[in-house]
C-alpha atoms as a PDB file:
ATOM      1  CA  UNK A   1     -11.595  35.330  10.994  1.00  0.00           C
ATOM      2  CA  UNK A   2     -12.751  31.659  11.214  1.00  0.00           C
ATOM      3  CA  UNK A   3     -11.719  29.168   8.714  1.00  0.00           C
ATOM      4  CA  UNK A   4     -13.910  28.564   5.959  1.00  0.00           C
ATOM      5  CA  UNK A   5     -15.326  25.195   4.453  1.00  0.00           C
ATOM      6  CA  UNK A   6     -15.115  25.216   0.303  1.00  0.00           C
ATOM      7  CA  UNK A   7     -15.031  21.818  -1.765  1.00  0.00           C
ATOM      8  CA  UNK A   8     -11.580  21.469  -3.258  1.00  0.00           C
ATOM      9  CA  UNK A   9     -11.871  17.871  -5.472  1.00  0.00           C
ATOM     10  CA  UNK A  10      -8.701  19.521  -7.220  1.00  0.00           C
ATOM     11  CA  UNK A  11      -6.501  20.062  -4.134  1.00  0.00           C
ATOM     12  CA  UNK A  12      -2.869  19.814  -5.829  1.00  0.00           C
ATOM     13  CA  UNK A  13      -0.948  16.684  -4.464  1.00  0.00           C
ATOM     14  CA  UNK A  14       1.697  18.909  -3.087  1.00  0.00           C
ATOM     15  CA  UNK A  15      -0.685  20.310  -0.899  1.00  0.00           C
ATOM     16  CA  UNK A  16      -2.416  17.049  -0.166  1.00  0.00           C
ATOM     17  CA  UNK A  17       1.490  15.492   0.551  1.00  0.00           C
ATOM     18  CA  UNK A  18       2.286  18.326   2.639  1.00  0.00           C
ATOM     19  CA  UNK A  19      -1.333  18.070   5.101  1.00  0.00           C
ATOM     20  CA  UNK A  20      -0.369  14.108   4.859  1.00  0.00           C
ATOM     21  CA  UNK A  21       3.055  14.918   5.988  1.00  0.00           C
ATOM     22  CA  UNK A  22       1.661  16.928   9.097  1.00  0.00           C
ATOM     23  CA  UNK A  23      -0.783  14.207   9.928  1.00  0.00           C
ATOM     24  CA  UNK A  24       2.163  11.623  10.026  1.00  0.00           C
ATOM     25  CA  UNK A  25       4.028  14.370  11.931  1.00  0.00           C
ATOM     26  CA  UNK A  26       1.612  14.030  14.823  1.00  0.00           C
ATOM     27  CA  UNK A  27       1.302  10.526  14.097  1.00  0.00           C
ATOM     28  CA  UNK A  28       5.029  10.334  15.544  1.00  0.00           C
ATOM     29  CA  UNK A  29       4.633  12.580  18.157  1.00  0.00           C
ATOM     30  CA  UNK A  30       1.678  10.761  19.805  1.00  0.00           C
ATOM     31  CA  UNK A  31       3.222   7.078  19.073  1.00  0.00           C
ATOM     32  CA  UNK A  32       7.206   7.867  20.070  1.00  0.00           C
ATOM     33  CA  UNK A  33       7.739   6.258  16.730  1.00  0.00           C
ATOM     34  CA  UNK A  34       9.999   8.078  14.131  1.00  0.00           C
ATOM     35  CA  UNK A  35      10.598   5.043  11.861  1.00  0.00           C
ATOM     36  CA  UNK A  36       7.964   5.627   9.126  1.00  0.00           C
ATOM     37  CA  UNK A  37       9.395   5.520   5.829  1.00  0.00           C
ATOM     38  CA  UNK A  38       8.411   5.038   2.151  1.00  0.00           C
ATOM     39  CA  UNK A  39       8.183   1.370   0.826  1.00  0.00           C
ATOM     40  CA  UNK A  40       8.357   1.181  -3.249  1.00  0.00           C
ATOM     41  CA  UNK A  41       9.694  -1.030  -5.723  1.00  0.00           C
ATOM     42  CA  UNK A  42       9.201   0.331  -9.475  1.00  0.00           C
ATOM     43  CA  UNK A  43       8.786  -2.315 -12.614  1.00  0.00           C
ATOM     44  CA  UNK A  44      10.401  -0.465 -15.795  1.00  0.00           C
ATOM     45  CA  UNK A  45      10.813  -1.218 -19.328  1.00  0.00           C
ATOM     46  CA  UNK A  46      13.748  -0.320 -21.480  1.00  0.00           C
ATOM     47  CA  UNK A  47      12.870   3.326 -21.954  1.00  0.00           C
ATOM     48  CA  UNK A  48      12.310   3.545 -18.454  1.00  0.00           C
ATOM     49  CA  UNK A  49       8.846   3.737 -17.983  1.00  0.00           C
ATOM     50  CA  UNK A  50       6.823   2.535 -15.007  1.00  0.00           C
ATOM     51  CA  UNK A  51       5.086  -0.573 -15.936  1.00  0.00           C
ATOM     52  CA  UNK A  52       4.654  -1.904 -12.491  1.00  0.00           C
ATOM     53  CA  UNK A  53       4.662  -0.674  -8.893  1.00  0.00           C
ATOM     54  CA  UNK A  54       4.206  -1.773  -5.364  1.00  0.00           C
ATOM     55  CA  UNK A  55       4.010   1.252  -3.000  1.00  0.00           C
ATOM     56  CA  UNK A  56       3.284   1.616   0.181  1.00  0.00           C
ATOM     57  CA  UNK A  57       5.013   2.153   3.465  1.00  0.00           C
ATOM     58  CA  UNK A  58       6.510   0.895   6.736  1.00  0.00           C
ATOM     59  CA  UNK A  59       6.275   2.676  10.581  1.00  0.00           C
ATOM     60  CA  UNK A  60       6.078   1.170  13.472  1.00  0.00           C
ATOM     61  CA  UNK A  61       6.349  -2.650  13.278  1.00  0.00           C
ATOM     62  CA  UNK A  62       3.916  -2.248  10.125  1.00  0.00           C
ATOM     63  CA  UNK A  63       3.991  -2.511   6.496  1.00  0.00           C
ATOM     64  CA  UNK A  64       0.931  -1.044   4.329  1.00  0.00           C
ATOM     65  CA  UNK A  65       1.036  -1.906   0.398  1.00  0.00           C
ATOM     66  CA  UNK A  66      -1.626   0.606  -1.145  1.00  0.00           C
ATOM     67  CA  UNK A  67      -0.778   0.506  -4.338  1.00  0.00           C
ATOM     68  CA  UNK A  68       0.067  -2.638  -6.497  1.00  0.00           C
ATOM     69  CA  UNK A  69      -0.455  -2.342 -10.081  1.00  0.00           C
ATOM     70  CA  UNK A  70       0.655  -3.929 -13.523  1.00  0.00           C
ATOM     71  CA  UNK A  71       0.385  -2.412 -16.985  1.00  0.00           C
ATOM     72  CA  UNK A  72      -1.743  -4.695 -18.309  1.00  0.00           C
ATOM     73  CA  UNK A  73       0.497  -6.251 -21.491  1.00  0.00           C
ATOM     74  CA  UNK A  74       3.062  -6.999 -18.909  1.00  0.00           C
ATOM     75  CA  UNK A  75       0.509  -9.412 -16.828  1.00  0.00           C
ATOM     76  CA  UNK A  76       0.847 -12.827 -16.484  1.00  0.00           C
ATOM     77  CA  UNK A  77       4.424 -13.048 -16.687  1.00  0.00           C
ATOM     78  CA  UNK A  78       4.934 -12.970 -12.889  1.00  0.00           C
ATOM     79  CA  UNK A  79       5.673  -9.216 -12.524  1.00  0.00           C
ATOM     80  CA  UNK A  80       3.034  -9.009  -9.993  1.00  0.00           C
ATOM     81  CA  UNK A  81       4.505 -11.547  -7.654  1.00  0.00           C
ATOM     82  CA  UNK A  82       8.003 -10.105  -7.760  1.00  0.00           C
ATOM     83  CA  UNK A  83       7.011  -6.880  -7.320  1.00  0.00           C
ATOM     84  CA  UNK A  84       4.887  -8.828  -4.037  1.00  0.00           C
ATOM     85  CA  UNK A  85       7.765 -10.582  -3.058  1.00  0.00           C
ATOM     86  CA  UNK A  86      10.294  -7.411  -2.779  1.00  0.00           C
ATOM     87  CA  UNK A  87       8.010  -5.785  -0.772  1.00  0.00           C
ATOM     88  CA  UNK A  88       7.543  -8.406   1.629  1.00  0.00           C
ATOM     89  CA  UNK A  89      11.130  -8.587   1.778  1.00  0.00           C
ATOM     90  CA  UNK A  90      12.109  -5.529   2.044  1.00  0.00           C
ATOM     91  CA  UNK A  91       9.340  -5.068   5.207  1.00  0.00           C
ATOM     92  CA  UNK A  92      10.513  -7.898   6.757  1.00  0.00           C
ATOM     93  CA  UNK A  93      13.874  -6.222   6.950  1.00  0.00           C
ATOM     94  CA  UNK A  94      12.894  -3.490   8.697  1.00  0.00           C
ATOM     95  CA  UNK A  95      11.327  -5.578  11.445  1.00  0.00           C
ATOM     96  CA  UNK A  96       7.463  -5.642  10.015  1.00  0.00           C
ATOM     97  CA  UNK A  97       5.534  -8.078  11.987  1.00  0.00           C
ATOM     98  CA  UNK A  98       2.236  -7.339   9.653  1.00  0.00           C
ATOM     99  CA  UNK A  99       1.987  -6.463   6.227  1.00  0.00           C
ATOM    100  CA  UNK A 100      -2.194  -4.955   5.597  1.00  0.00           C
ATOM    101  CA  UNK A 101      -2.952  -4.409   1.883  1.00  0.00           C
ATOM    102  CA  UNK A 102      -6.901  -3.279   0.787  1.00  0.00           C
ATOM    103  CA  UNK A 103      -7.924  -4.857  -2.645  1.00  0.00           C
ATOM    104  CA  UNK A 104     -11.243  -5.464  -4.479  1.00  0.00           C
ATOM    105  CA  UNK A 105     -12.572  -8.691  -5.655  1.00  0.00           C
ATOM    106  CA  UNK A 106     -12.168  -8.167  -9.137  1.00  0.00           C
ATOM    107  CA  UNK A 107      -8.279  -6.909  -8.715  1.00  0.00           C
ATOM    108  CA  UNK A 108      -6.130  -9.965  -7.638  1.00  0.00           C
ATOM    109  CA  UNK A 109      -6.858 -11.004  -3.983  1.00  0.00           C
ATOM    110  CA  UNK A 110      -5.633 -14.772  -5.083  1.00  0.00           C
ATOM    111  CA  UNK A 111      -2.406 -12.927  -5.558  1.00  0.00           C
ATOM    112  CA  UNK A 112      -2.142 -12.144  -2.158  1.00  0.00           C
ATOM    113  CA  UNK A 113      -3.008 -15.318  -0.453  1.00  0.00           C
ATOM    114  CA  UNK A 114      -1.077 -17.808  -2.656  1.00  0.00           C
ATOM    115  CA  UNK A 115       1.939 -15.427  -0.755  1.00  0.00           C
ATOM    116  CA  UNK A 116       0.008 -15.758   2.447  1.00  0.00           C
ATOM    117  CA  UNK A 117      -1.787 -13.253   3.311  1.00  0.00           C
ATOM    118  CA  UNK A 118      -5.078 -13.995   5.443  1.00  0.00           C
ATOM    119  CA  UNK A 119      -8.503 -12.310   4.677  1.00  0.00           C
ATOM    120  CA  UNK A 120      -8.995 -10.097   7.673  1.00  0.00           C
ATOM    121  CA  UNK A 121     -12.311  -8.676   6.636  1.00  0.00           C
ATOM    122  CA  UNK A 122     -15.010  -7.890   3.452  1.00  0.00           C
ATOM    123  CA  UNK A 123     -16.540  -4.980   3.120  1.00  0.00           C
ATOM    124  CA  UNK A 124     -19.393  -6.124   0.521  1.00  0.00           C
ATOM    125  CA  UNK A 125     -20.972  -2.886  -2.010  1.00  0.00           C
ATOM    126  CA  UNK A 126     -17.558  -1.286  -1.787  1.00  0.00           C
ATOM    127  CA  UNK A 127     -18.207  -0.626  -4.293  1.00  0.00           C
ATOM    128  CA  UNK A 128     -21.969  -1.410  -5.177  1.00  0.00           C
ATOM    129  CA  UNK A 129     -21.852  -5.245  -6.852  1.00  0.00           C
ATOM    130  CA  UNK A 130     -18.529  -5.827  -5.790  1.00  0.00           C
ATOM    131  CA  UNK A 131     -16.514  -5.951  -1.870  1.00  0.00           C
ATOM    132  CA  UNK A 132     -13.279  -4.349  -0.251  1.00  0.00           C
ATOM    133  CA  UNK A 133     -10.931  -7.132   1.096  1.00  0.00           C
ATOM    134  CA  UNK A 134      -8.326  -6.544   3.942  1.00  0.00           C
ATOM    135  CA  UNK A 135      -6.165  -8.846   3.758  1.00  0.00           C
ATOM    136  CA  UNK A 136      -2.884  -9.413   6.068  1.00  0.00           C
ATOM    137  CA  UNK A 137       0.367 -11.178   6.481  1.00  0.00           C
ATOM    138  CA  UNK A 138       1.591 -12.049   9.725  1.00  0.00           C
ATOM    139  CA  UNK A 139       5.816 -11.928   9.600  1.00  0.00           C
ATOM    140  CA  UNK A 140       7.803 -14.042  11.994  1.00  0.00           C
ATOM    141  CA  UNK A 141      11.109 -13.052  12.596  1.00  0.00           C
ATOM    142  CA  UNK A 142      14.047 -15.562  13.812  1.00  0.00           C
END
């Protein structure tokens, strides 16, 4: 019997993690690169709750941040940039050369360049009113 096409919007992220794990799977297979690994450094108040993130991941001489975010009665105070800062650190580290992070106009693309990352491209009505900016950091290593 043939596979069948359905619409699944609900997919549960275990499943979703575990196809995403099988696409990185061949991912290493096709690249000889093995190194991929989870990038995250976690902002938490005194009860322990997540109040600031930057997640992404390094593999392969990359780093990709894809999710930065503050709770928003802890902006302002710098959380952002520390949270910006350990991740550039810690990808450097592992022998990054290029840090990519995706961001919209009206989320904090200043952020990112005041810490040196260049606009790589704009991808305007993404969405409608508003553009998708690539931005990247090039890291030299001595």
């Amino acid at each position: 019997m043939a596979p069948r096409l359905q619409a699944e919007h609900d997919l549960p992220s275990a499943e979703l993690n575990a196809i995403e794990e099988r696409l990185n799977g061949d991912n290493r297979r096709l690249t000889g690169r093995k190194d991929d690994q989870g990038l995250i450094f976690a902002l938490r108040d005194e009860t322990g709750h997540a109040v600031g993130v930057a997640a992404g991941y390094s593999w392969a001489g990359i780093a990709e941040l894809r999710l930065m975010w503050v709770e928003e009665s802890c902006r302002g105070r710098g959380y952002a940039k520390a949270l910006l800062n350990a991740f550039v650190a810690e990808a450097a580290a592992r022998g990054a050369r290029r840090i990519w992070v995706s961001t919209h106009d009206f989320q904090t693309p200043g952020l990112y360049q005041k810490a040196g990352f260049e606009r790589m491209a704009e991808f305007v009505g993404w969405p409608e009113g508003h553009s998708n900016i690539i931005l990247c950091k090039t890291i030299t290593h001595q």
